[in-house]
ModelCIF file with pLDDT and N, C-alpha, C, O atoms, coordinates in Angstrom:
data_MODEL
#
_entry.id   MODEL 
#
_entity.id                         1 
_entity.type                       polymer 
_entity.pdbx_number_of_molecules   1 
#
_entity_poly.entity_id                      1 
_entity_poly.type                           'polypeptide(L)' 
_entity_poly.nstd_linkage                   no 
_entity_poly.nstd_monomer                   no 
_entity_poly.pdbx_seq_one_letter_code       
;(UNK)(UNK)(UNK)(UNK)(UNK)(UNK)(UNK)(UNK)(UNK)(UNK)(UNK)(UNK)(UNK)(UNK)(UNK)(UNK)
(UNK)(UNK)(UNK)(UNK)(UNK)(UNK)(UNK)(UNK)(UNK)(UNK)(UNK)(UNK)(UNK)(UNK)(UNK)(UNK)
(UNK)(UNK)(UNK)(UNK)(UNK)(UNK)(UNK)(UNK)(UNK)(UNK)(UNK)(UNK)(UNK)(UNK)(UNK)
;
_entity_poly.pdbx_seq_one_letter_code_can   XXXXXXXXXXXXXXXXXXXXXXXXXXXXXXXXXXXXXXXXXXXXXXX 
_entity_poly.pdbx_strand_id                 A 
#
loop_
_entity_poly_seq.entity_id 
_entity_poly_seq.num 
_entity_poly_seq.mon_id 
_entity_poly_seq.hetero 
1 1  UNK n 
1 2  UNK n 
1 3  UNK n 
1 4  UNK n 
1 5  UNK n 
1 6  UNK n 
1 7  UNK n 
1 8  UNK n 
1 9  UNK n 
1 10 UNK n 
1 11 UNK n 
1 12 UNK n 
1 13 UNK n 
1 14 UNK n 
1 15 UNK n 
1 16 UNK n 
1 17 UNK n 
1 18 UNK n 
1 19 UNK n 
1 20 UNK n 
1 21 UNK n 
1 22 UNK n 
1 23 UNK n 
1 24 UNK n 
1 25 UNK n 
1 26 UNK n 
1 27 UNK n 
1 28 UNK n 
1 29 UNK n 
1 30 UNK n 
1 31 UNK n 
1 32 UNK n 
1 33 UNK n 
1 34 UNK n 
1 35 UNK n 
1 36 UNK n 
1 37 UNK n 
1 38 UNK n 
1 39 UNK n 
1 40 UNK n 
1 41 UNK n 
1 42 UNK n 
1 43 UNK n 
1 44 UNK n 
1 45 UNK n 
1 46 UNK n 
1 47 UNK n 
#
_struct_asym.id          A 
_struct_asym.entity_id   1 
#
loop_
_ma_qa_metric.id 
_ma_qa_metric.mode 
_ma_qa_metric.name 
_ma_qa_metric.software_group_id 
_ma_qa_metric.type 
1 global pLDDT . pLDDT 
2 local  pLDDT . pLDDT 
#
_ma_qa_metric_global.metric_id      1 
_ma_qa_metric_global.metric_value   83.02 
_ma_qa_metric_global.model_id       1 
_ma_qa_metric_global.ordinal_id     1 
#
loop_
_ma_qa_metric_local.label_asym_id 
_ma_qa_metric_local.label_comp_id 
_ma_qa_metric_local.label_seq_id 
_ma_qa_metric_local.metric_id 
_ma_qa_metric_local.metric_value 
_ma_qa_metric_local.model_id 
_ma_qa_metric_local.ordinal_id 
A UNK 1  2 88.00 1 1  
A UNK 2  2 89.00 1 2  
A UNK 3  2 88.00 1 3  
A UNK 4  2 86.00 1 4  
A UNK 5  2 86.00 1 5  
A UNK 6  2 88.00 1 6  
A UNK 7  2 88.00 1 7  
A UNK 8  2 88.00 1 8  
A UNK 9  2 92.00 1 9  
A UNK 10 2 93.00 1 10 
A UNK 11 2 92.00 1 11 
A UNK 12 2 93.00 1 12 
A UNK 13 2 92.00 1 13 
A UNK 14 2 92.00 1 14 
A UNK 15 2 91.00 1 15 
A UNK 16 2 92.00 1 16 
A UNK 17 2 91.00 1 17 
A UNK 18 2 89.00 1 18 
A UNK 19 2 88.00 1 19 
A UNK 20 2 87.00 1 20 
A UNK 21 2 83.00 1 21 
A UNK 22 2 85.00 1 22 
A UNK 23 2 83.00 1 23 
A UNK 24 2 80.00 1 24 
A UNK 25 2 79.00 1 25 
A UNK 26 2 78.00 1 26 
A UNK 27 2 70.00 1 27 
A UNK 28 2 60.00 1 28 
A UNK 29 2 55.00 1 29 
A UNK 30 2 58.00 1 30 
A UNK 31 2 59.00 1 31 
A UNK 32 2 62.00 1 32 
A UNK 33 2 65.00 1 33 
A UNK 34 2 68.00 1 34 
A UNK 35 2 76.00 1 35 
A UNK 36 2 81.00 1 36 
A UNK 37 2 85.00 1 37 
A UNK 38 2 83.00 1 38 
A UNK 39 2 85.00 1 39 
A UNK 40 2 88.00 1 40 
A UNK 41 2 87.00 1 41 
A UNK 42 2 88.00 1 42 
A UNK 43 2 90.00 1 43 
A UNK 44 2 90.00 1 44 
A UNK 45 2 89.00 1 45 
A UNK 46 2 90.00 1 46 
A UNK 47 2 92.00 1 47 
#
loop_
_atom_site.group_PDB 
_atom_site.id 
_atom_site.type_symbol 
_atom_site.label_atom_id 
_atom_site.label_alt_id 
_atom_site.label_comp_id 
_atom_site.label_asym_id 
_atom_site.label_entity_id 
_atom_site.label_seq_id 
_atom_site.pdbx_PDB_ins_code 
_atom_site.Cartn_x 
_atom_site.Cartn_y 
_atom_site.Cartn_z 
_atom_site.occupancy 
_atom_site.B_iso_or_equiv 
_atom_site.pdbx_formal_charge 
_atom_site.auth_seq_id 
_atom_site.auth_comp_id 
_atom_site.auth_asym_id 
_atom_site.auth_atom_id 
_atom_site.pdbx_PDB_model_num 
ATOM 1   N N  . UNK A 1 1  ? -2.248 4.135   -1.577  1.00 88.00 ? 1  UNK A N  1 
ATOM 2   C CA . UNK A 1 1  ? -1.561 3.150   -2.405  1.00 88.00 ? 1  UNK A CA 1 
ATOM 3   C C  . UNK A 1 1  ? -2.566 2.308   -3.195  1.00 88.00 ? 1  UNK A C  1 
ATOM 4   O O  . UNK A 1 1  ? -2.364 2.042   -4.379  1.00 88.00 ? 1  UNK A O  1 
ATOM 5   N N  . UNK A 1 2  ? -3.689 1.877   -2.510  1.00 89.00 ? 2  UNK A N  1 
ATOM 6   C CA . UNK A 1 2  ? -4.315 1.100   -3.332  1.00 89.00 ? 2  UNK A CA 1 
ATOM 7   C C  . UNK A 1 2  ? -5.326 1.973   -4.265  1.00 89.00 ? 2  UNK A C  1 
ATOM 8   O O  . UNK A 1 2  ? -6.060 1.254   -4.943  1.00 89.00 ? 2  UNK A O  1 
ATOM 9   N N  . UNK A 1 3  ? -5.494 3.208   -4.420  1.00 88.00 ? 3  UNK A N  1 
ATOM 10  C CA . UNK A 1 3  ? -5.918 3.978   -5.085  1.00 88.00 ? 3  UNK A CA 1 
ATOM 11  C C  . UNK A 1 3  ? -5.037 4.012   -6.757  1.00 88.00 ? 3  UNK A C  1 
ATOM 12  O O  . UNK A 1 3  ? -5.271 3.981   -7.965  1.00 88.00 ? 3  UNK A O  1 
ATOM 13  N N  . UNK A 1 4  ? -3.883 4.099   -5.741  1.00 86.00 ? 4  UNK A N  1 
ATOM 14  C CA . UNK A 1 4  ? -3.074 4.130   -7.245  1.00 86.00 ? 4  UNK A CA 1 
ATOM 15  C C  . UNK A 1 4  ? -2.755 3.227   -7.662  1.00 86.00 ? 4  UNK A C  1 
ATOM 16  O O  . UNK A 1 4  ? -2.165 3.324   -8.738  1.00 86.00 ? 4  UNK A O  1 
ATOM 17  N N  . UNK A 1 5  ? -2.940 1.916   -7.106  1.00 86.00 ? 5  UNK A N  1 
ATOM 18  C CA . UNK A 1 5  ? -3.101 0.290   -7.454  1.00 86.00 ? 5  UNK A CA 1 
ATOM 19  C C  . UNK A 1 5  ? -4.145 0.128   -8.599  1.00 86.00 ? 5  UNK A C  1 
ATOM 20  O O  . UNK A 1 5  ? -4.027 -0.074  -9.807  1.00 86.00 ? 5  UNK A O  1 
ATOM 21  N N  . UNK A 1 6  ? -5.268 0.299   -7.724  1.00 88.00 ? 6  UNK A N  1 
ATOM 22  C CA . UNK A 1 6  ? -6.504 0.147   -8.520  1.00 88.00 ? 6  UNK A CA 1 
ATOM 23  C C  . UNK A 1 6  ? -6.581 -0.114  -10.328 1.00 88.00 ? 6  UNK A C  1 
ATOM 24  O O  . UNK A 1 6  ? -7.157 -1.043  -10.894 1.00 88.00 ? 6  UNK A O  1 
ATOM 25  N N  . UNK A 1 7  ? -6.028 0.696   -10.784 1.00 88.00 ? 7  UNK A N  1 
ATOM 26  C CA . UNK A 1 7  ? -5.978 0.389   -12.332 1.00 88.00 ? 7  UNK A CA 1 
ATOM 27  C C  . UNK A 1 7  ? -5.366 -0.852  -12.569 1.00 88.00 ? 7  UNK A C  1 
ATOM 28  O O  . UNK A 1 7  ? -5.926 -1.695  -13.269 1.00 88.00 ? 7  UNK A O  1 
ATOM 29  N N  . UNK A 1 8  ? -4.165 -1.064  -12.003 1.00 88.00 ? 8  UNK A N  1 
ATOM 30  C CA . UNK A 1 8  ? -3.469 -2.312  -11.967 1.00 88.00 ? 8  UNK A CA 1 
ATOM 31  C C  . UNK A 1 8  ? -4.033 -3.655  -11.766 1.00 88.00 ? 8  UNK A C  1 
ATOM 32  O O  . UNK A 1 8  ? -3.570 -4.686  -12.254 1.00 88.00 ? 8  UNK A O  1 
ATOM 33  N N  . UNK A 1 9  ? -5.018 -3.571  -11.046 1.00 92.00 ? 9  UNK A N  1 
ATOM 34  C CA . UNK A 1 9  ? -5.617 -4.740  -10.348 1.00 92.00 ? 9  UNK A CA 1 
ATOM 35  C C  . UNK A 1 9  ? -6.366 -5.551  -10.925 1.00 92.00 ? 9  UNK A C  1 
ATOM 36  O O  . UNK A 1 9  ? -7.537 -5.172  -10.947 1.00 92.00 ? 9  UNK A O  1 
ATOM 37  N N  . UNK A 1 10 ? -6.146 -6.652  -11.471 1.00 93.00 ? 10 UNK A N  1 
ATOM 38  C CA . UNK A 1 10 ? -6.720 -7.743  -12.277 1.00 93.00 ? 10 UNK A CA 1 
ATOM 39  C C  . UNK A 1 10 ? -6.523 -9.499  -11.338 1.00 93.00 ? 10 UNK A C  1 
ATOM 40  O O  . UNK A 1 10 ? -5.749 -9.868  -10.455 1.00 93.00 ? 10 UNK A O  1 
ATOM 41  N N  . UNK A 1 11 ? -7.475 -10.088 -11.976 1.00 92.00 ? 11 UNK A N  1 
ATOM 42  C CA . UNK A 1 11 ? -7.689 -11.651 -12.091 1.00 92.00 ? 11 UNK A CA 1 
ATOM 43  C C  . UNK A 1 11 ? -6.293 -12.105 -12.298 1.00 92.00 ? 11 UNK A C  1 
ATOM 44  O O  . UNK A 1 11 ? -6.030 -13.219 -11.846 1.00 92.00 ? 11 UNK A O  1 
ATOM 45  N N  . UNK A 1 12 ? -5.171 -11.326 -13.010 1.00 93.00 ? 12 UNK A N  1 
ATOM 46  C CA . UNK A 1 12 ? -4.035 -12.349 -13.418 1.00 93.00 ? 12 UNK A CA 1 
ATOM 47  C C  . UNK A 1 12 ? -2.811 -11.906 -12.829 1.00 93.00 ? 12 UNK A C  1 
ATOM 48  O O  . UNK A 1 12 ? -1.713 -12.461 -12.876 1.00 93.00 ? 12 UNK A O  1 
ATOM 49  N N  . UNK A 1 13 ? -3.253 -10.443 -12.061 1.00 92.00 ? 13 UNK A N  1 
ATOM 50  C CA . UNK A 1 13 ? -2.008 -10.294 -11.256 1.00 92.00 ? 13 UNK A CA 1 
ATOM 51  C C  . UNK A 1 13 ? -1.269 -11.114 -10.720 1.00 92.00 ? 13 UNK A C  1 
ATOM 52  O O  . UNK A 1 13 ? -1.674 -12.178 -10.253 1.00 92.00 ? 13 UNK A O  1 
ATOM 53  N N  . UNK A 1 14 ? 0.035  -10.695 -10.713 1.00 92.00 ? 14 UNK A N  1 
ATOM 54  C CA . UNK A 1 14 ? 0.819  -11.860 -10.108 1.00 92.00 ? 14 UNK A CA 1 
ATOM 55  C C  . UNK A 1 14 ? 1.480  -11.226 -8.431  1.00 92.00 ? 14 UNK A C  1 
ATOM 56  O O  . UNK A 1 14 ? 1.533  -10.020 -8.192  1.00 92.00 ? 14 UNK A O  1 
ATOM 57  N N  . UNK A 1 15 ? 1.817  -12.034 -7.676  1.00 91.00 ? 15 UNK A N  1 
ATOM 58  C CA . UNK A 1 15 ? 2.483  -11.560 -6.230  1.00 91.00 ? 15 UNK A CA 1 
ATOM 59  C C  . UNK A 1 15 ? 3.455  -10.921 -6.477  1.00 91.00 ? 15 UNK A C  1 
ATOM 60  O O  . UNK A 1 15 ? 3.606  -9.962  -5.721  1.00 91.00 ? 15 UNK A O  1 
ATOM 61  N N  . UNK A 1 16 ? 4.629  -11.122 -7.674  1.00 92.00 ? 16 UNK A N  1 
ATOM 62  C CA . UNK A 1 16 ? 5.785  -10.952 -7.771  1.00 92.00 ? 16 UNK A CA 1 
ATOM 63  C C  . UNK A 1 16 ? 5.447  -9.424  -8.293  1.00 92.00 ? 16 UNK A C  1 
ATOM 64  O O  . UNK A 1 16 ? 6.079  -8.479  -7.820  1.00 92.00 ? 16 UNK A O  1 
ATOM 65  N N  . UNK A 1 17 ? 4.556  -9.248  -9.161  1.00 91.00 ? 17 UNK A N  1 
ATOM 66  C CA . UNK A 1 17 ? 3.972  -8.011  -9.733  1.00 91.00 ? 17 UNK A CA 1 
ATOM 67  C C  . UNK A 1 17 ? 3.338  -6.845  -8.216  1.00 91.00 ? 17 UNK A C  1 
ATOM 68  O O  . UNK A 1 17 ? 3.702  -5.672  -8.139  1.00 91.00 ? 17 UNK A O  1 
ATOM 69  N N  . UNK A 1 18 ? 2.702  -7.281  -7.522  1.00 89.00 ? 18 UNK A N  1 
ATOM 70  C CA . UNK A 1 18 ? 1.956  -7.224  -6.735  1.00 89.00 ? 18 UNK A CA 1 
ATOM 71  C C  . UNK A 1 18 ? 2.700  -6.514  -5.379  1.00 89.00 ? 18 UNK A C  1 
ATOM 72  O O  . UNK A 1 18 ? 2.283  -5.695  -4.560  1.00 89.00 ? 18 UNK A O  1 
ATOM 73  N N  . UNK A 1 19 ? 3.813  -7.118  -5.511  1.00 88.00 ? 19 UNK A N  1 
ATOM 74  C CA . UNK A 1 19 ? 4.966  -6.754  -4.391  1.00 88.00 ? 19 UNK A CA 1 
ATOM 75  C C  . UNK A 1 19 ? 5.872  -6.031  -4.924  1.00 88.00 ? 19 UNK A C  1 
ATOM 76  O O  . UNK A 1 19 ? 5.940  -4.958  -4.323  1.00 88.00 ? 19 UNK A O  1 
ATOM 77  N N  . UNK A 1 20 ? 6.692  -6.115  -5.873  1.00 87.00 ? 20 UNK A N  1 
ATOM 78  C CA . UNK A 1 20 ? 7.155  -4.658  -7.079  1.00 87.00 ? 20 UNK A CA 1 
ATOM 79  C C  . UNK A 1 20 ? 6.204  -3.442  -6.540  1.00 87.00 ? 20 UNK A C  1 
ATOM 80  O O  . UNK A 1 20 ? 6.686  -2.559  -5.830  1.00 87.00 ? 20 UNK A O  1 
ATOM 81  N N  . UNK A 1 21 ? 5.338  -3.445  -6.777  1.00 83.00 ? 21 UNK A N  1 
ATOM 82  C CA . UNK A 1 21 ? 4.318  -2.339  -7.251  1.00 83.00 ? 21 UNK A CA 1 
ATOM 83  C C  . UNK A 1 21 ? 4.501  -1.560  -5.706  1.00 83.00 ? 21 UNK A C  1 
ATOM 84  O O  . UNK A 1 21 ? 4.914  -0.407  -5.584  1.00 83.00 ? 21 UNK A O  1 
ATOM 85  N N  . UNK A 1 22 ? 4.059  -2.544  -4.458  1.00 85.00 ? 22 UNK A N  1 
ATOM 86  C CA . UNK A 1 22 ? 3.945  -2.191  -3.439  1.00 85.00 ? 22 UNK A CA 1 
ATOM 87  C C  . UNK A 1 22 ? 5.320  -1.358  -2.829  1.00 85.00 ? 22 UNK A C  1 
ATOM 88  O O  . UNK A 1 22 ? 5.291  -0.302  -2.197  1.00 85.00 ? 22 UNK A O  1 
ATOM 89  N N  . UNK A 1 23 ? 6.771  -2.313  -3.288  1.00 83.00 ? 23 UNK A N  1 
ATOM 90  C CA . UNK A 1 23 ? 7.891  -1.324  -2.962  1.00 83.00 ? 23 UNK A CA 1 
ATOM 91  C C  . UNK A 1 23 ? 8.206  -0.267  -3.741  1.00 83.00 ? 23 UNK A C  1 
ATOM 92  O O  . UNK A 1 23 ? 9.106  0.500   -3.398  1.00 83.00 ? 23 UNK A O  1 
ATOM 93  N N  . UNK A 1 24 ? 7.553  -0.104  -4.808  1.00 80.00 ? 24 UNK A N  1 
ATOM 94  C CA . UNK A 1 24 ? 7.183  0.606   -5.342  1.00 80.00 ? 24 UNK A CA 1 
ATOM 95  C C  . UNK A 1 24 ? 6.807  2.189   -4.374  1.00 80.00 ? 24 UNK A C  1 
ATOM 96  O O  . UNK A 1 24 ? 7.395  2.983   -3.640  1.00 80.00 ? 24 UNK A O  1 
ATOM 97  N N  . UNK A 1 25 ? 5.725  2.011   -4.842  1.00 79.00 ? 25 UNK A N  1 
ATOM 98  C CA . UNK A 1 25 ? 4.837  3.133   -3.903  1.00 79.00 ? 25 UNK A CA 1 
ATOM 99  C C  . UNK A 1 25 ? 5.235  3.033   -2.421  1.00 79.00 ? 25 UNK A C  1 
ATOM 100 O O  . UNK A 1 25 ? 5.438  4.088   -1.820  1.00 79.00 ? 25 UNK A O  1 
ATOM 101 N N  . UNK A 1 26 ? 5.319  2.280   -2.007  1.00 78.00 ? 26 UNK A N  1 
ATOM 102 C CA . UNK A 1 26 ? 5.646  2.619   -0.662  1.00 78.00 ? 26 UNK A CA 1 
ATOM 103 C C  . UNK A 1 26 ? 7.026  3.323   -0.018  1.00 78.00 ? 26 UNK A C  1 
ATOM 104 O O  . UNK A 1 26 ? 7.149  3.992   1.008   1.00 78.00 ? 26 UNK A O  1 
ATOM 105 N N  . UNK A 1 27 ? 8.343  2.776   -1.353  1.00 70.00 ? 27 UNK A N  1 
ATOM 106 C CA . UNK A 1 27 ? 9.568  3.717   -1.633  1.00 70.00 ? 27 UNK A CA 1 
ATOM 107 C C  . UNK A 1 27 ? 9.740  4.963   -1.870  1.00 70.00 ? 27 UNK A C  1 
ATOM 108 O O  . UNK A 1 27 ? 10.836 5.514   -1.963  1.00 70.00 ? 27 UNK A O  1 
ATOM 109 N N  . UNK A 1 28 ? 8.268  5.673   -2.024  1.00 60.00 ? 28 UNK A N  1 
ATOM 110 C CA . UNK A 1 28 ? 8.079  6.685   -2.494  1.00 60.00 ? 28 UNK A CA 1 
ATOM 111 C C  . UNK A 1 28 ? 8.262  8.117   -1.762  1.00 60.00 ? 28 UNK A C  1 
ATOM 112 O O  . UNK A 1 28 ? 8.291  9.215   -2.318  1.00 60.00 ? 28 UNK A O  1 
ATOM 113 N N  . UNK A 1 29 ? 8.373  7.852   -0.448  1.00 55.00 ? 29 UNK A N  1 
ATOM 114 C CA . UNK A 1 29 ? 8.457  9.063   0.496   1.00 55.00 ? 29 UNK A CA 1 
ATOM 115 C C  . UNK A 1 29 ? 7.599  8.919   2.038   1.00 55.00 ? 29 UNK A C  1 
ATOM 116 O O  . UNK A 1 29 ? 7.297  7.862   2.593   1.00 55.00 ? 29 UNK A O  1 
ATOM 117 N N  . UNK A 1 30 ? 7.460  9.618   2.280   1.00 58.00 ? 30 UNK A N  1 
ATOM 118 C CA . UNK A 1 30 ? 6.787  9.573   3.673   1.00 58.00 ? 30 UNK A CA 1 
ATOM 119 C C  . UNK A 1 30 ? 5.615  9.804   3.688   1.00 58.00 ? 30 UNK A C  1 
ATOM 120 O O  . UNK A 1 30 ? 4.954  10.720  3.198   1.00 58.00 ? 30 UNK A O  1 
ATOM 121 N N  . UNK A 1 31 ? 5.251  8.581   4.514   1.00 59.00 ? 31 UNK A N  1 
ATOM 122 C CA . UNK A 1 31 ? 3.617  8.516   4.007   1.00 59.00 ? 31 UNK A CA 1 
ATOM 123 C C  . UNK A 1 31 ? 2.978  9.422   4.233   1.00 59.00 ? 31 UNK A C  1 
ATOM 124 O O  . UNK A 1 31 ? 3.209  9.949   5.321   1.00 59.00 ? 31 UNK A O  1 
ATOM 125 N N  . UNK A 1 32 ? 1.883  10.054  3.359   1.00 62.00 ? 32 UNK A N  1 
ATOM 126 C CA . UNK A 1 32 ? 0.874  10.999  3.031   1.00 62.00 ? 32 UNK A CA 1 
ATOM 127 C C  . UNK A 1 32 ? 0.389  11.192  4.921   1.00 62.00 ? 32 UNK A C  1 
ATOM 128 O O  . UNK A 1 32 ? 0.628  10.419  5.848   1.00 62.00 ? 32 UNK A O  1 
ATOM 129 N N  . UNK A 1 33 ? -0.376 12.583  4.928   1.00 65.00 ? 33 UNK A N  1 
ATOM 130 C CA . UNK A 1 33 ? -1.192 12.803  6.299   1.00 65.00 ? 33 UNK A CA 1 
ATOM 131 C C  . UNK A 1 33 ? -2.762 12.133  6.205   1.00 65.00 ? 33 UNK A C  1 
ATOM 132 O O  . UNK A 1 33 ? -3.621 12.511  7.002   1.00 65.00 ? 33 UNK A O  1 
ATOM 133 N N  . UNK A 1 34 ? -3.039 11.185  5.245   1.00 68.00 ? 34 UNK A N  1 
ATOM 134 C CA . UNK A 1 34 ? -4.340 10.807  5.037   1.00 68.00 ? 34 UNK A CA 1 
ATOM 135 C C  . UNK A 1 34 ? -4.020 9.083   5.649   1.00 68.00 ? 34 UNK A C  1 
ATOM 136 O O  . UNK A 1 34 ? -4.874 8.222   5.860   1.00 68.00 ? 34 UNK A O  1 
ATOM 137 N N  . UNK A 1 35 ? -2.422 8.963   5.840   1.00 76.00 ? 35 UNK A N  1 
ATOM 138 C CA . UNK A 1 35 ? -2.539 7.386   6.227   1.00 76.00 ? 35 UNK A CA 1 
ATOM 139 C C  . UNK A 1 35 ? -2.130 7.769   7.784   1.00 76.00 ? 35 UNK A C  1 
ATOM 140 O O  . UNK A 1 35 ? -1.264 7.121   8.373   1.00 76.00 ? 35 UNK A O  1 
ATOM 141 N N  . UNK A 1 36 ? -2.782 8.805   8.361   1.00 81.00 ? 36 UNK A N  1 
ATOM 142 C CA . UNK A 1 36 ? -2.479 8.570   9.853   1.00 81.00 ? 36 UNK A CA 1 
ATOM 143 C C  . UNK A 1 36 ? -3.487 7.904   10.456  1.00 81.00 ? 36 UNK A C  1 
ATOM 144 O O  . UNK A 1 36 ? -3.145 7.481   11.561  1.00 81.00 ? 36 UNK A O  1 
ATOM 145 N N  . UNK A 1 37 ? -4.565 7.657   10.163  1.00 85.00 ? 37 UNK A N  1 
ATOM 146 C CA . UNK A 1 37 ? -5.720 6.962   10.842  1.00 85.00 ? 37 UNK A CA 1 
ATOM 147 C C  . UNK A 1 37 ? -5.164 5.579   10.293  1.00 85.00 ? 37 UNK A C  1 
ATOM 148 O O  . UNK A 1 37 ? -5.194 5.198   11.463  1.00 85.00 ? 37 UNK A O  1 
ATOM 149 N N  . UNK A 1 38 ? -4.874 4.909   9.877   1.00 83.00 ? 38 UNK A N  1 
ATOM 150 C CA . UNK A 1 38 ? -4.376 3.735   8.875   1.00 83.00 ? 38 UNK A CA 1 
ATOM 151 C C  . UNK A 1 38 ? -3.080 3.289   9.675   1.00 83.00 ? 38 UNK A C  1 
ATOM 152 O O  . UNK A 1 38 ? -2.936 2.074   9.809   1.00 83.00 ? 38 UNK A O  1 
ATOM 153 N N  . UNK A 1 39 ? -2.092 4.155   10.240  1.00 85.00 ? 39 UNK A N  1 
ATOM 154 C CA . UNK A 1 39 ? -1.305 4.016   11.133  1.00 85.00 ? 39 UNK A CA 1 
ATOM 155 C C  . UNK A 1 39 ? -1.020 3.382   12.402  1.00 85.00 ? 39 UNK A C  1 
ATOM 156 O O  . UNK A 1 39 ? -0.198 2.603   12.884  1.00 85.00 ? 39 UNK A O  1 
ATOM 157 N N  . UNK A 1 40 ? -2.867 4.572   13.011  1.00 88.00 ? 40 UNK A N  1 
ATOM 158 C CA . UNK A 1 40 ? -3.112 4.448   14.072  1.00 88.00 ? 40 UNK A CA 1 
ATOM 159 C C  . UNK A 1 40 ? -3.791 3.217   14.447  1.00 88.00 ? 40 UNK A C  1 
ATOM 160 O O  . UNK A 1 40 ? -3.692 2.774   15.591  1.00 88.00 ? 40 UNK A O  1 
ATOM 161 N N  . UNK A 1 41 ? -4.588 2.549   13.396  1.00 87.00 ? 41 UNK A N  1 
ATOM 162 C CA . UNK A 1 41 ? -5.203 1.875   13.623  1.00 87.00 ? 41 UNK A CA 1 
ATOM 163 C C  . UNK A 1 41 ? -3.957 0.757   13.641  1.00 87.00 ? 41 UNK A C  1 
ATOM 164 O O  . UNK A 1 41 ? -4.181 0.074   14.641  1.00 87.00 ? 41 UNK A O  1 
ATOM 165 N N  . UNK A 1 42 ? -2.785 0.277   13.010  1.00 88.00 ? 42 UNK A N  1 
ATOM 166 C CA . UNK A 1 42 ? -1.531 -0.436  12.681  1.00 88.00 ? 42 UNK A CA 1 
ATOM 167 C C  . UNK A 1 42 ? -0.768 -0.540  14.231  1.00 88.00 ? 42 UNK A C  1 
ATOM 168 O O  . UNK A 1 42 ? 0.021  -1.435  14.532  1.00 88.00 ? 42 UNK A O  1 
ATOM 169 N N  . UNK A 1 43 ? -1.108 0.362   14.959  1.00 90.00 ? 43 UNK A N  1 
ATOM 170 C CA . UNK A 1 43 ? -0.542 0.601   15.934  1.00 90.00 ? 43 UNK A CA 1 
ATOM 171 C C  . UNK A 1 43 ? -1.200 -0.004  16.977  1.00 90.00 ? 43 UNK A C  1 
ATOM 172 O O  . UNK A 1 43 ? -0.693 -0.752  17.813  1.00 90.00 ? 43 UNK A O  1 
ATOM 173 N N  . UNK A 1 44 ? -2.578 0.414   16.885  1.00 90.00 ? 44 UNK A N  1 
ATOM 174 C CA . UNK A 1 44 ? -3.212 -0.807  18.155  1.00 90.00 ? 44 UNK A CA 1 
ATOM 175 C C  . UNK A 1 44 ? -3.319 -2.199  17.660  1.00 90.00 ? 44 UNK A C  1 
ATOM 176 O O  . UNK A 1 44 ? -3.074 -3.122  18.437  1.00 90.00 ? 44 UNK A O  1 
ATOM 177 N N  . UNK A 1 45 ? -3.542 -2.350  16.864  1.00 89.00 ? 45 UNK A N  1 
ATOM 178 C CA . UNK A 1 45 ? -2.997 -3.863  16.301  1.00 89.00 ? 45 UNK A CA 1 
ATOM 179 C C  . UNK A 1 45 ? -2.004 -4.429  16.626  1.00 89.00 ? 45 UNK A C  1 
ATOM 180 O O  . UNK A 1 45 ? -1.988 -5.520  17.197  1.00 89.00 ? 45 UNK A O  1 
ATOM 181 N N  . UNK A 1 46 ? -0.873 -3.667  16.259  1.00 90.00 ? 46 UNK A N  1 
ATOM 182 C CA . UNK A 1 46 ? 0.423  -4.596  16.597  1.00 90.00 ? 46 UNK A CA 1 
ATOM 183 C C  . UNK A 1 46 ? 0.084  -4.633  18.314  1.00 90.00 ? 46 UNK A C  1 
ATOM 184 O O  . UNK A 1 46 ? -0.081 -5.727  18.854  1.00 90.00 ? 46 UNK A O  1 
ATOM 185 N N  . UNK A 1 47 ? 0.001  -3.409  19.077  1.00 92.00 ? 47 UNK A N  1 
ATOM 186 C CA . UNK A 1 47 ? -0.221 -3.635  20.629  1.00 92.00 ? 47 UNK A CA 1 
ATOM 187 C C  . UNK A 1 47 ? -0.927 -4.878  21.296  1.00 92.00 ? 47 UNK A C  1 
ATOM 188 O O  . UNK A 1 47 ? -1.040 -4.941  22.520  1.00 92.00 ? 47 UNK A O  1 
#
C-alpha cells in the first residue's frame, strides 16, 4: 500500500485525503502474500 501511496505523498497531504486513499487500497481485495510477515508481526502486537 504504501508503495502505491508513495507518489501521492506530499508536505500538504491531508488526513481526509490520506484515509480515502487508505480505504481505498485496502478495499481492494485480500491482502497480497507479501503482507504475511506484516500480519504476523500485527499479530504479536496486538497479543
Amino acid at each position: 500500500e504504501l508503495a502505491a501511496a508513495e507518489p501521492d505523498i506530499r508536505p500538504t497531504l491531508t488526513r481526509i485525503e490520506a484515509k480515502a486513499f487508505k480505504k481505498r487500497v485496502q478495499g481492494a481485495g485480500a491482502p497480497p502474500a507479501s503482507d504475511r510477515p506484516a500480519l504476523i508481526k500485527r499479530i504479536a502486537r496486538l497479543r
